[in-house]
Protein backbone atom coordinates (compact mmCIF):
# COMPACT_ATOMS: atom_id res chain seq x y z
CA UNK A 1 100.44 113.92 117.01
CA UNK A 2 99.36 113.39 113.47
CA UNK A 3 102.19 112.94 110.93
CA UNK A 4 102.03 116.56 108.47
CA UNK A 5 100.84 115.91 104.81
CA UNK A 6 103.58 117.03 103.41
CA UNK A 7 105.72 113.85 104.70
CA UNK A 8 104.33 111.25 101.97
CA UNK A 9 104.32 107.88 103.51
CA UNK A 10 106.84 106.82 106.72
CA UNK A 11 103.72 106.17 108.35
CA UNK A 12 104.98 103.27 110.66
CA UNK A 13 108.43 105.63 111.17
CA UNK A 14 106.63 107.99 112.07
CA UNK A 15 104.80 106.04 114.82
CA UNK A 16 107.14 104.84 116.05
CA UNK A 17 109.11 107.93 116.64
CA UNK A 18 106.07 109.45 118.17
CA UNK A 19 105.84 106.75 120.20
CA UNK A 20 109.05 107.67 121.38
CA UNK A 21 108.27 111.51 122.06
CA UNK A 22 105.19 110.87 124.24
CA UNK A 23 106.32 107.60 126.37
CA UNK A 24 104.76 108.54 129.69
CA UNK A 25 108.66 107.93 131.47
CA UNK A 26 109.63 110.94 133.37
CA UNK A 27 113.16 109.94 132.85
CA UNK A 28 115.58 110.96 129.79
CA UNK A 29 114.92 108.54 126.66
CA UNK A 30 117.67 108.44 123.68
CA UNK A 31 116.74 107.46 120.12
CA UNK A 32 119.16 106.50 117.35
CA UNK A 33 118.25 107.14 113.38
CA UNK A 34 120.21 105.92 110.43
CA UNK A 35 120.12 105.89 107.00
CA UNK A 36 122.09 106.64 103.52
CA UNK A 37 122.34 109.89 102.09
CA UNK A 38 119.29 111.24 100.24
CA UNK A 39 117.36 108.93 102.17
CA UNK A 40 114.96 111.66 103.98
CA UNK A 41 116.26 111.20 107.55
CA UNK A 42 116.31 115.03 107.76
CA UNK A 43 113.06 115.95 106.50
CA UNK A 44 111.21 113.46 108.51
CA UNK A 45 113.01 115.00 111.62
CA UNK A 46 112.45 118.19 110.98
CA UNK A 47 109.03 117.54 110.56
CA UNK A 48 108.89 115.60 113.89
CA UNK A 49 110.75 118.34 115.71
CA UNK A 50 108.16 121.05 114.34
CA UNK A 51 105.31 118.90 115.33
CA UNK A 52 106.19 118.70 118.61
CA UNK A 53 107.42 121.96 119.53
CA UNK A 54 111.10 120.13 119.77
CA UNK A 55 114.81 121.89 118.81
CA UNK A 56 116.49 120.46 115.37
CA UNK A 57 120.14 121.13 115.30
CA UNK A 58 122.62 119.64 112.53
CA UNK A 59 126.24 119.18 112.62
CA UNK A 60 128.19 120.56 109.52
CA UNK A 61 131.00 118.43 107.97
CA UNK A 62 134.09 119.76 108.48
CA UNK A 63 133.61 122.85 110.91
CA UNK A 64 135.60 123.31 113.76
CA UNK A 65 134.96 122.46 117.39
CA UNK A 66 134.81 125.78 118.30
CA UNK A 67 132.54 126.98 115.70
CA UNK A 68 130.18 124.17 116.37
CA UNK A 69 129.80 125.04 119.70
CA UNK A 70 128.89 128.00 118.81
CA UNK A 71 126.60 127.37 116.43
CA UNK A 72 125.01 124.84 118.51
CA UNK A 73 124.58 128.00 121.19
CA UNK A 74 122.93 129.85 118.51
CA UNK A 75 120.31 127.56 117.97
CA UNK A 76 119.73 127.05 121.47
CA UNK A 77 119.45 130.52 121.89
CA UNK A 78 117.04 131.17 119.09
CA UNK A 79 114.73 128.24 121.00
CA UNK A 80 114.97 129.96 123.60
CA UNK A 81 114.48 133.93 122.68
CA UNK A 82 117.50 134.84 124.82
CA UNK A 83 120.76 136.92 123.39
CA UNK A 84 123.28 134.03 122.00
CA UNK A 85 126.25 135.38 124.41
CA UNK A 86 124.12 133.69 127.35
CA UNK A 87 125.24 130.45 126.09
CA UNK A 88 128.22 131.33 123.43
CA UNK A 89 130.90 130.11 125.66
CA UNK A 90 129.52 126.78 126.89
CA UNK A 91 131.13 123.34 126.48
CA UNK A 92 129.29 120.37 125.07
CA UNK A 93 127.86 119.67 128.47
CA UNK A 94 126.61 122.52 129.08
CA UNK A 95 125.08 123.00 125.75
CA UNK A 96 123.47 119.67 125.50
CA UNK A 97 122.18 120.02 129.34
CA UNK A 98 120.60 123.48 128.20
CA UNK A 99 118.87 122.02 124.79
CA UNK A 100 117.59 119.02 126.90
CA UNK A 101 116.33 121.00 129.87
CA UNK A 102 114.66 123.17 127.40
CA UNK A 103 112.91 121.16 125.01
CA UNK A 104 112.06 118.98 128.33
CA UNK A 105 109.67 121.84 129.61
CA UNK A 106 107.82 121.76 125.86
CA UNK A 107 107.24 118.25 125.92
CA UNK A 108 109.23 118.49 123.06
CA UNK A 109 112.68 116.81 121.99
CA UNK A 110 115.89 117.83 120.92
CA UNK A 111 117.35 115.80 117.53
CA UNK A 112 121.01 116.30 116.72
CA UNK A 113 121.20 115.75 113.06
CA UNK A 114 124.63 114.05 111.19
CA UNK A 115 126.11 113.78 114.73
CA UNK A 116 129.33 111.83 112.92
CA UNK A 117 130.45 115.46 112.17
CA UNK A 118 130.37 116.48 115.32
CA UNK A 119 132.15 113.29 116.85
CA UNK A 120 134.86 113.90 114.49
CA UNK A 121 136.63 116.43 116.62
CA UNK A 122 134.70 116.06 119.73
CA UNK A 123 134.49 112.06 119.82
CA UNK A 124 133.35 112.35 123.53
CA UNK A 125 130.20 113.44 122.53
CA UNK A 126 128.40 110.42 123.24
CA UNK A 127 129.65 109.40 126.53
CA UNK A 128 128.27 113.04 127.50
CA UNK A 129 124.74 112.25 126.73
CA UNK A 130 125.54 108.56 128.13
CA UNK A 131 126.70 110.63 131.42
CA UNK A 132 123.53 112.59 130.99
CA UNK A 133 120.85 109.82 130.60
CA UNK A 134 122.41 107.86 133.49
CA UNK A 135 122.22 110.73 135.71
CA UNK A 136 118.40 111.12 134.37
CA UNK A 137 117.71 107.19 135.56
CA UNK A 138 119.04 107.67 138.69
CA UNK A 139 116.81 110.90 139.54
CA UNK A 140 119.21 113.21 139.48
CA UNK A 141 118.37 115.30 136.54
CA UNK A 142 117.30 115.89 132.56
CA UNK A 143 113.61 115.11 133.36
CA UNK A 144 111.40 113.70 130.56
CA UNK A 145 114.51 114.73 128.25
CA UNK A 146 113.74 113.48 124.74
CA UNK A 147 116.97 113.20 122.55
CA UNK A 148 117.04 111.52 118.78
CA UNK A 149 120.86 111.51 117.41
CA UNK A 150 121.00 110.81 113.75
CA UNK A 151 123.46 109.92 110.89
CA UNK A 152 124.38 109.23 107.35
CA UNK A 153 127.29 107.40 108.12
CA UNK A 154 125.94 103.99 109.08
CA UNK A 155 129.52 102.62 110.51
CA UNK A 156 129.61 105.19 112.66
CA UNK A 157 125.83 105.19 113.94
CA UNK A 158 125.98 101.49 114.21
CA UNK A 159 128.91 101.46 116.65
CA UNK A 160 126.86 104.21 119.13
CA UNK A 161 125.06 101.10 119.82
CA UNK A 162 127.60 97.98 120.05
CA UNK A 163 129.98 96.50 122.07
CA UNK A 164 131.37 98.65 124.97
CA UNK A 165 130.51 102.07 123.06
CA UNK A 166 128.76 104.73 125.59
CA UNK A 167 125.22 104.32 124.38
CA UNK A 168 124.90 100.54 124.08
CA UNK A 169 121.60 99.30 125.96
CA UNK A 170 120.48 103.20 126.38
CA UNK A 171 118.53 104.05 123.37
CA UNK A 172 114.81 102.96 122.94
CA UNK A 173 114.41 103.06 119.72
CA UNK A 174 117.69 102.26 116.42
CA UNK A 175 115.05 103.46 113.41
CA UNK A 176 117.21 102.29 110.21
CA UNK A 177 114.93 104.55 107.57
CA UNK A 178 115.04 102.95 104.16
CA UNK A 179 114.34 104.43 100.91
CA UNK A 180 110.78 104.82 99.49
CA UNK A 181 109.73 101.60 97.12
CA UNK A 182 108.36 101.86 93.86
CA UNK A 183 104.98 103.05 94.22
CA UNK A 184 106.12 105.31 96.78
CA UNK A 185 108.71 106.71 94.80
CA UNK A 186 106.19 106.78 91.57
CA UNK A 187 103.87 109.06 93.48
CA UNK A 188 107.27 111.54 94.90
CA UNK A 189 108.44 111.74 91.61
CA UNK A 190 104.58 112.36 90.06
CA UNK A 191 105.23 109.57 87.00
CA UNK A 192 102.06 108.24 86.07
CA UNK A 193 103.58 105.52 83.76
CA UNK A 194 104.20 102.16 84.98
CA UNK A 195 107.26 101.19 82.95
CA UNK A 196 108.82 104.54 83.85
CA UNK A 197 108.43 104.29 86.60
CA UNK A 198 109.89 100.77 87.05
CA UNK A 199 113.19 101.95 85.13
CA UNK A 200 113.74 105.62 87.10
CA UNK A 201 113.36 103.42 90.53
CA UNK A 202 116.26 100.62 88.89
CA UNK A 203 118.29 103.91 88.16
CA UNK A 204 118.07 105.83 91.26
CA UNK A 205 116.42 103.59 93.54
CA UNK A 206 113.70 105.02 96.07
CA UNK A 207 115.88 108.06 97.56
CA UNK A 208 113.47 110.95 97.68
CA UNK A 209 116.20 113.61 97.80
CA UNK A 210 118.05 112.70 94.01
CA UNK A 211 114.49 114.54 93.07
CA UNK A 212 115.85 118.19 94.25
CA UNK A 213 118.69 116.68 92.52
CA UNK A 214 117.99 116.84 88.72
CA UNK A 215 118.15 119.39 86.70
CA UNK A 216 115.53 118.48 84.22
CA UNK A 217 111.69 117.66 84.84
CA UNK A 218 110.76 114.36 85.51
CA UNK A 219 110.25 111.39 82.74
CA UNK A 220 106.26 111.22 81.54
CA UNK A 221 107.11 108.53 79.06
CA UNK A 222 109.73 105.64 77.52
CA UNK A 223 110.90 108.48 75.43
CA UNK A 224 110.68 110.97 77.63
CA UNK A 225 113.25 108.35 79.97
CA UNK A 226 116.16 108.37 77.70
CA UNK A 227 116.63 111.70 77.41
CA UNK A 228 116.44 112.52 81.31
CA UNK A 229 119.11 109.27 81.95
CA UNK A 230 121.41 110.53 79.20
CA UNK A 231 121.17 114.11 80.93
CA UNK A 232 121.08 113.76 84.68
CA UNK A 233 122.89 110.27 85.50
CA UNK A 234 125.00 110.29 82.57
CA UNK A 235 125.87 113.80 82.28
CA UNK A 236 129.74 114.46 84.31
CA UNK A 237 128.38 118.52 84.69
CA UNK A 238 124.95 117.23 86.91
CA UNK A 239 124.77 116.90 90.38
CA UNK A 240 122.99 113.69 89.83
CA UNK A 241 125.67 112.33 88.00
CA UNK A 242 126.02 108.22 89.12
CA UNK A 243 129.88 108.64 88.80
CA UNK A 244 129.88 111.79 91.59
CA UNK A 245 127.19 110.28 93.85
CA UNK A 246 128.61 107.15 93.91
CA UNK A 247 131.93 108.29 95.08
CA UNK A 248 130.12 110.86 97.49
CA UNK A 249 128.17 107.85 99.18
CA UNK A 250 131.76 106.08 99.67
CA UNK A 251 133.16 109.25 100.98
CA UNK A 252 130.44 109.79 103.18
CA UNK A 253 131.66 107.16 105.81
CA UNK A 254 135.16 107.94 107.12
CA UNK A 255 135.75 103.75 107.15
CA UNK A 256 136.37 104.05 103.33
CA UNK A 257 137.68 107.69 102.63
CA UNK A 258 140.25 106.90 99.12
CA UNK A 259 140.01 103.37 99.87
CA UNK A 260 140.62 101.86 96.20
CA UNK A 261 140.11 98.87 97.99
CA UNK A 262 136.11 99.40 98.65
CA UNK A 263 135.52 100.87 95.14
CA UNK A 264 136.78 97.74 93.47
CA UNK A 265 135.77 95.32 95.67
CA UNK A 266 131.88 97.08 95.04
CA UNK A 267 132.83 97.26 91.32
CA UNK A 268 133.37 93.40 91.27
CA UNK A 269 129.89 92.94 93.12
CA UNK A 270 128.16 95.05 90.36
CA UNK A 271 130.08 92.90 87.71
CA UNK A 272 128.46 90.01 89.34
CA UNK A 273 130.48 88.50 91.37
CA UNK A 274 128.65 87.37 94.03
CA UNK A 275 130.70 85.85 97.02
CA UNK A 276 134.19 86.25 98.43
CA UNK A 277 135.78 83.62 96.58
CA UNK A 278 134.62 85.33 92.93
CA UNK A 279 135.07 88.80 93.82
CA UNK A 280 139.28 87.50 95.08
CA UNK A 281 138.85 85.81 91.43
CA UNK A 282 138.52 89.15 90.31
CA UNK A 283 141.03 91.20 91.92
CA UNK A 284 143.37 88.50 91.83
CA UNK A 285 143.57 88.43 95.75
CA UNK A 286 143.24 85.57 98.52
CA UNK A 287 139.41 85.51 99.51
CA UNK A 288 140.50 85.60 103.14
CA UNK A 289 142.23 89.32 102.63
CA UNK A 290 138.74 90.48 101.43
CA UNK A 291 136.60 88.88 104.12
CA UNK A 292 136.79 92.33 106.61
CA UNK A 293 136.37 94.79 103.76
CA UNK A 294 133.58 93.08 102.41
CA UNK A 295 132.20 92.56 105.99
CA UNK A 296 132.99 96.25 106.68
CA UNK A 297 131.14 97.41 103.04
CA UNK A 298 127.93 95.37 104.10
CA UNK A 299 127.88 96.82 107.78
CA UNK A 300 127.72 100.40 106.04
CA UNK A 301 125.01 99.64 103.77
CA UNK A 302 126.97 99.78 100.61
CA UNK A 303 126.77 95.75 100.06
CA UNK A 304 123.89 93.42 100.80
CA UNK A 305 123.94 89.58 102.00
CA UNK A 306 120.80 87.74 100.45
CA UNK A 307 120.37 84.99 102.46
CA UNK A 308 118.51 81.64 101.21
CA UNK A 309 116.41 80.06 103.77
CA UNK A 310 115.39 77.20 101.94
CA UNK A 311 118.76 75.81 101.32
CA UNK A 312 121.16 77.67 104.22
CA UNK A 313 123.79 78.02 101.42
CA UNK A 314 126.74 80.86 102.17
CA UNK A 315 124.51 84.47 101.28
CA UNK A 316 124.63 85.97 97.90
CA UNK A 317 126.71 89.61 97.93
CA UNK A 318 124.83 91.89 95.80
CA UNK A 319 125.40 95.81 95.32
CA UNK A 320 123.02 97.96 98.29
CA UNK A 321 122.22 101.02 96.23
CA UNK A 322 120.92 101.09 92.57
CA UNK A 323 122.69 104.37 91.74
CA UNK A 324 125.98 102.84 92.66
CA UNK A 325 124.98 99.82 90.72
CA UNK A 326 123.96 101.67 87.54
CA UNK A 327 127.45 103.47 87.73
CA UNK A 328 129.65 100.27 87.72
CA UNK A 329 127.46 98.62 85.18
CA UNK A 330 126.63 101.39 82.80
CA UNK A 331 128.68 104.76 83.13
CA UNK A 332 132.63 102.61 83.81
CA UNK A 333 132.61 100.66 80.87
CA UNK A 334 130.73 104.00 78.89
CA UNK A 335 133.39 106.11 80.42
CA UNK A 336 134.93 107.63 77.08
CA UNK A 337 131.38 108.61 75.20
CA UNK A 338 130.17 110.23 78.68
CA UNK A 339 133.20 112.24 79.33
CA UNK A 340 133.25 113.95 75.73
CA UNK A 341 129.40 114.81 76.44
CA UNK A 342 127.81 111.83 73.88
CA UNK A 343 125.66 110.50 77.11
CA UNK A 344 122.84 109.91 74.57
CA UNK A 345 125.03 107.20 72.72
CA UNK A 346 126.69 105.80 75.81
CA UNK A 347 122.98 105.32 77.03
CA UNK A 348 121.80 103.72 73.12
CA UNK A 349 124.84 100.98 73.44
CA UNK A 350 124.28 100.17 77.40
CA UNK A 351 120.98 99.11 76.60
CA UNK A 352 121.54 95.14 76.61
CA UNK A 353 123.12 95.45 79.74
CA UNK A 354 120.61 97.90 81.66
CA UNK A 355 117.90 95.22 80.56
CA UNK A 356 119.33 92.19 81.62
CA UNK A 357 121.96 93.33 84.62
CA UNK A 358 119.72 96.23 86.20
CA UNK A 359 116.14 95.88 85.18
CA UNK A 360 115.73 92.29 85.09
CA UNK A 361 117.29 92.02 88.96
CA UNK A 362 115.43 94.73 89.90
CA UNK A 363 112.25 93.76 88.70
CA UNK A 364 112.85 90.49 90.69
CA UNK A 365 113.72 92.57 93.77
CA UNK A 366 110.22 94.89 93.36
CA UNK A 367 108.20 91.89 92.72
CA UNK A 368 109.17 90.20 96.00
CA UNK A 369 108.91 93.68 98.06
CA UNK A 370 105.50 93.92 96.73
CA UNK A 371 104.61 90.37 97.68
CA UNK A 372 106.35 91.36 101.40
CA UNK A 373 103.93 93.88 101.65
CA UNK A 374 100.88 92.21 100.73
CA UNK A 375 101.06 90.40 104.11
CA UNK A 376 100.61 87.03 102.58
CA UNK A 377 101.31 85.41 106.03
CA UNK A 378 104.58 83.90 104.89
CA UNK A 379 108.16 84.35 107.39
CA UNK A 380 110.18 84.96 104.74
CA UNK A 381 109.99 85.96 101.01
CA UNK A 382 113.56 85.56 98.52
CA UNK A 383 114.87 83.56 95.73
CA UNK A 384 116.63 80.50 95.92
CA UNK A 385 117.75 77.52 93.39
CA UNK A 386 116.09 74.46 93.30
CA UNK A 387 118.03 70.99 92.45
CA UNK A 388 116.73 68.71 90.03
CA UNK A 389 118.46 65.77 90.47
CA UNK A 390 116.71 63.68 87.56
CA UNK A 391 117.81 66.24 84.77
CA UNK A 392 121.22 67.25 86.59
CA UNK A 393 120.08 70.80 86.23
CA UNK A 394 119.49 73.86 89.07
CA UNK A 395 116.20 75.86 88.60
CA UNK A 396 116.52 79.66 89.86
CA UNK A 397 112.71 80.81 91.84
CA UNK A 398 113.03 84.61 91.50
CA UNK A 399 110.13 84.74 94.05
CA UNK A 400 109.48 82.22 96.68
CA UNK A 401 107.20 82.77 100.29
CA UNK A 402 108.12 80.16 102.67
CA UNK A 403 107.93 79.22 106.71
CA UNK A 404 111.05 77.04 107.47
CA UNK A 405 110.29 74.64 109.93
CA UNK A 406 112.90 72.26 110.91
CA UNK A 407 114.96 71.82 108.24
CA UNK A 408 111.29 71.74 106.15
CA UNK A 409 109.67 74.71 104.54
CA UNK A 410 105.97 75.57 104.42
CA UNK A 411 105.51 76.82 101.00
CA UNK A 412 102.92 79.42 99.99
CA UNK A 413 103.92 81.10 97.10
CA UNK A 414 106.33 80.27 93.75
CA UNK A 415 106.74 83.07 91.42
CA UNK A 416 108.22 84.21 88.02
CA UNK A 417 109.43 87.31 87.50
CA UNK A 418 110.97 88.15 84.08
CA UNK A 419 111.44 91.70 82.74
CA UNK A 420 111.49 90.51 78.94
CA UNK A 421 109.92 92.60 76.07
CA UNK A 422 107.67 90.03 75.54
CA UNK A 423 104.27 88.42 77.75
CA UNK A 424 104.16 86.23 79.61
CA UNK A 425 102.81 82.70 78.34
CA UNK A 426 101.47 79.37 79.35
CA UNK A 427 105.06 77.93 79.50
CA UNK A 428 105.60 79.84 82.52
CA UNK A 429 103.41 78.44 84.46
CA UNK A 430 103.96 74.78 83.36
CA UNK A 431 107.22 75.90 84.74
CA UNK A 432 106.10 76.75 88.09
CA UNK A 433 103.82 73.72 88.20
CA UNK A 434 107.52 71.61 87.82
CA UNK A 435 109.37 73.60 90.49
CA UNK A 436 106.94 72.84 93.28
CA UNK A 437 106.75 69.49 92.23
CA UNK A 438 110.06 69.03 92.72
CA UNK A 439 109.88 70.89 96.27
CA UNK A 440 107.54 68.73 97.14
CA UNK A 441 109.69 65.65 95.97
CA UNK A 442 112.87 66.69 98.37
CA UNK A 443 110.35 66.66 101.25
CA UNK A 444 108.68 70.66 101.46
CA UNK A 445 105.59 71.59 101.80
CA UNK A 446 103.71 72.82 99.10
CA UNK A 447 100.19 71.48 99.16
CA UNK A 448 98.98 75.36 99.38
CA UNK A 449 101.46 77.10 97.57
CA UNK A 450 100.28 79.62 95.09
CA UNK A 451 101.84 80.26 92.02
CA UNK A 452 102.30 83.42 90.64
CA UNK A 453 103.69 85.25 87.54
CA UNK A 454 105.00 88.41 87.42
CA UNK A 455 105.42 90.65 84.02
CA UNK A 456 107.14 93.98 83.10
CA UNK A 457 104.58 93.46 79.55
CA UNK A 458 101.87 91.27 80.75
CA UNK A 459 100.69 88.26 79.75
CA UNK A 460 99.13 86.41 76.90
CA UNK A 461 95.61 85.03 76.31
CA UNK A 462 96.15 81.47 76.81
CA UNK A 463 97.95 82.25 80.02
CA UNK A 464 94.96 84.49 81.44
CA UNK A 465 92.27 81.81 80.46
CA UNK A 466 94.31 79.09 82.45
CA UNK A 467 95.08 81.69 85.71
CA UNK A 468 91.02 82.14 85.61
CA UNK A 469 90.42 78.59 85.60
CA UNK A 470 92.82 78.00 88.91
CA UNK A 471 92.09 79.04 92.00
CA UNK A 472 95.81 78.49 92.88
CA UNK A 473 97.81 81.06 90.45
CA UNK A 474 97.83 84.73 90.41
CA UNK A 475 98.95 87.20 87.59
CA UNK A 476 100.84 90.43 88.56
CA UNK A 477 101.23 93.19 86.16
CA UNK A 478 103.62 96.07 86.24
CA UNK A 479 100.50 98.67 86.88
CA UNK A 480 99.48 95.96 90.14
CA UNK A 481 102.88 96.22 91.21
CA UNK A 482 102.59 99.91 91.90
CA UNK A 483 99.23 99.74 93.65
């Protein structure tokens, strides 16, 4: 089934999940999506369930046991064009034998959306549709069943799947959806402007729902940008305000409910400290009391471990979500002007930080996913530090395409990628010229690595002769990074 046009993008999630519906197996087939809040997990299975004729049910947080049952009944029901009192009685197993027998005669599928609500007060939930799909395999029941469970809470949908837990080995397809990237997110939002749109995905990040979100039209221009941060993000009465969806994301995952724990141990990330032994530096705790919760905050989603091939060097802990980023780094330490409603000023005076702690990392971060997705052929793309042992000093590549091969990498790409007011020069790319020198000197391969530099305002003259005179460096632009 062709995806509908009104899902933009998710082309190979939606494959995939299609994939899923029509397998040819007769037998009952599980799938497991995942995903942050605001991420479009719902939409995309709505969509899916419409397509294919299927039955989308959602849990609701805090509801009852009783009144979930029922609920679930009513939906059934309404699938169904029966009376709801056919079914309002039923126990789980009933109910999800019903939905699956049902949606089984469509060719259709039943999805149970934010199933973590329901396994709050009925935690044998999944050992029922384990009991369920076993029975299927063995021929005695739930033919060509089609069942996709789904979650925001990414502890809790990660465990369905591990150790002992009922549905390890069961499901064919674990779909973690991810949030849009920037010219995705550009073309959702409808901003035309490169360096907008650049900034609004460092803010916000590429969740599609913090659009329904704001309460004021989206940012055309530079100008048009301030205003919109100082009244959606940095405005206490908004929905979209960082400080309430920051806490919301915590709260989302009963792991870190009120854990002042998690919410410093993130705030130290965002500060920039970037492995256990810093972030202990800066609660003034052992690094070995910190190593679960930090292990715990990056199996969630809210931390990230940026691993360096080149070197194999312990990862580098950096904040998951820009919105939760942008609230430790911009709206804490601008606490007192936003909560007497001068968000405009807060926003004029967080300026040097927003350039050089937000945008600058996440221009790095958007020039590598856009190198990722030009298939350049390369295993891995990251940054990593480069020794140079003449001049005692450590270079940082912000972009760097490699193959690692024994304990030797395959170069193919170096890159540069600086959000500075200024262009880009010459001097950058005598730089890169130096750096894979010195690769090549401590024994990798970089005999076809390109070189490439990457600008927020472009480059100058000198610097665009030069790049058309080599056939071995490329220039990227903010407007090529949204193609």
């Amino acid at each position: 089934m062709h995806k509908p046009e009104r899902v933009l993008a998710r082309d190979a999630e939606w494959s995939a999940l299609a994939q899923f519906v029509e397998h040819p197996d007769n037998r009952m087939r599980l799938g497991v999506v995942s995903g942050r809040r605001r991420v479009g997990k719902s939409f995309l299975l709505r969509a899916l369930a419409e397509v294919y004729g299927g039955l989308y049910v959602t849990a609701v947080a805090e509801e009852g046991v009783v009144p979930a049952r029922r609920r679930f009944a009513g939906d059934i029901a309404r699938y169904a064009g029966i009376g709801p009192e056919l079914v309002a009685d039923a126990g789980w197993e009933s109910l999800l034998t019903t939905a699956i027998d049902l949606t089984a005669r469509r060719n259709g599928l039943l999805v149970i959306d934010e199933l973590p609500y329901w396994m709050a007060h009925s935690p044998e939930l999944p050992g029922l549709l384990q009991l369920l799909y076993d029975q299927s395999q063995a021929g005695l029941g739930q033919e060509r069943g089609r069942v996709i469970v789904c979650g925001s809470a990414i502890s809790v949908m990660n465990e369905l799947l591990s150790g002992t837990k009922a549905l390890r080995g069961r499901a064919s397809i674990d779909l973690r959806l991810q949030p849009f990237d920037l010219p995705t997110m550009a073309r959702h939002w409808g901003v035309d402007d490169p360096a907008v749109a650049v900034r609004l995905h460092s803010v916000l990040g590429g969740a599609p729902g913090y659009r329904n979100l704001a309460n004021v039209p989206a940012p055309r221009t530079l100008a048009e940008l301030d205003g919109w941060v100082a009244a959606t993000v940095l405005d206490p009465s908004q929905a979209l305000f960082s400080g309430s969806e920051a806490e919301y994301l915590l709260r989302e995952d009963p792991r870190f409910t009120g854990s002042s724990l998690h919410y410093a141990i993130i705030n130290a990330v965002a500060q920039g400290a970037t492995s256990p032994a810093k972030i202990g530096g800066l609660l003034e705790q052992p690094r070995g009391s910190l190593t679960r919760p930090i292990e715990a905050l990056a199996g969630a989603g809210f931390l990230r471990y940026d691993h360096d091939p080149l070197w194999e060097r312990r990862p580098v802990i950096t904040v998951a979500d820009p919105i939760v980023r942008f609230h430790n780094l911009i709206a804490v330490p601008q606490r007192d002007l936003v909560d007497t409603s001068r968000s405009a000023e807060a926003w004029r005076r967080a300026q040097p930080t927003f350039t050089a702690r937000i945008l600058g990392p996440h221009f790095e971060d958007c020039a590598r996913a856009w190198l990722r997705a030009q298939d350049a052929g390369a295993g891995q793309v990251t940054a990593t530090v480069v020794n140079d042992a003449s001049g005692r000093a450590k270079h940082e590549i912000d972009v760097i395409a490699l193959d690692k091969r024994s304990g030797r990498a395959v170069v193919t790409l170096i890159g540069e990628a600086k959000a500075t007011i200024t262009k880009r020069g010459v001097a950058d790319l005598d730089r890169l010229d130096r750096l894979r020198a010195l690769l090549a000197e401590q024994g990798h391969d970089t005999s076809s690595a390109t070189l490439a530099v990457f600008s927020l305002e472009g480059f100058h003259a000198d610097l665009k002769a030069t790049a058309d005179r080599r056939d071995d460096v490329i220039l990227v632009d903010l407007p090529t990074l949204l193609k």
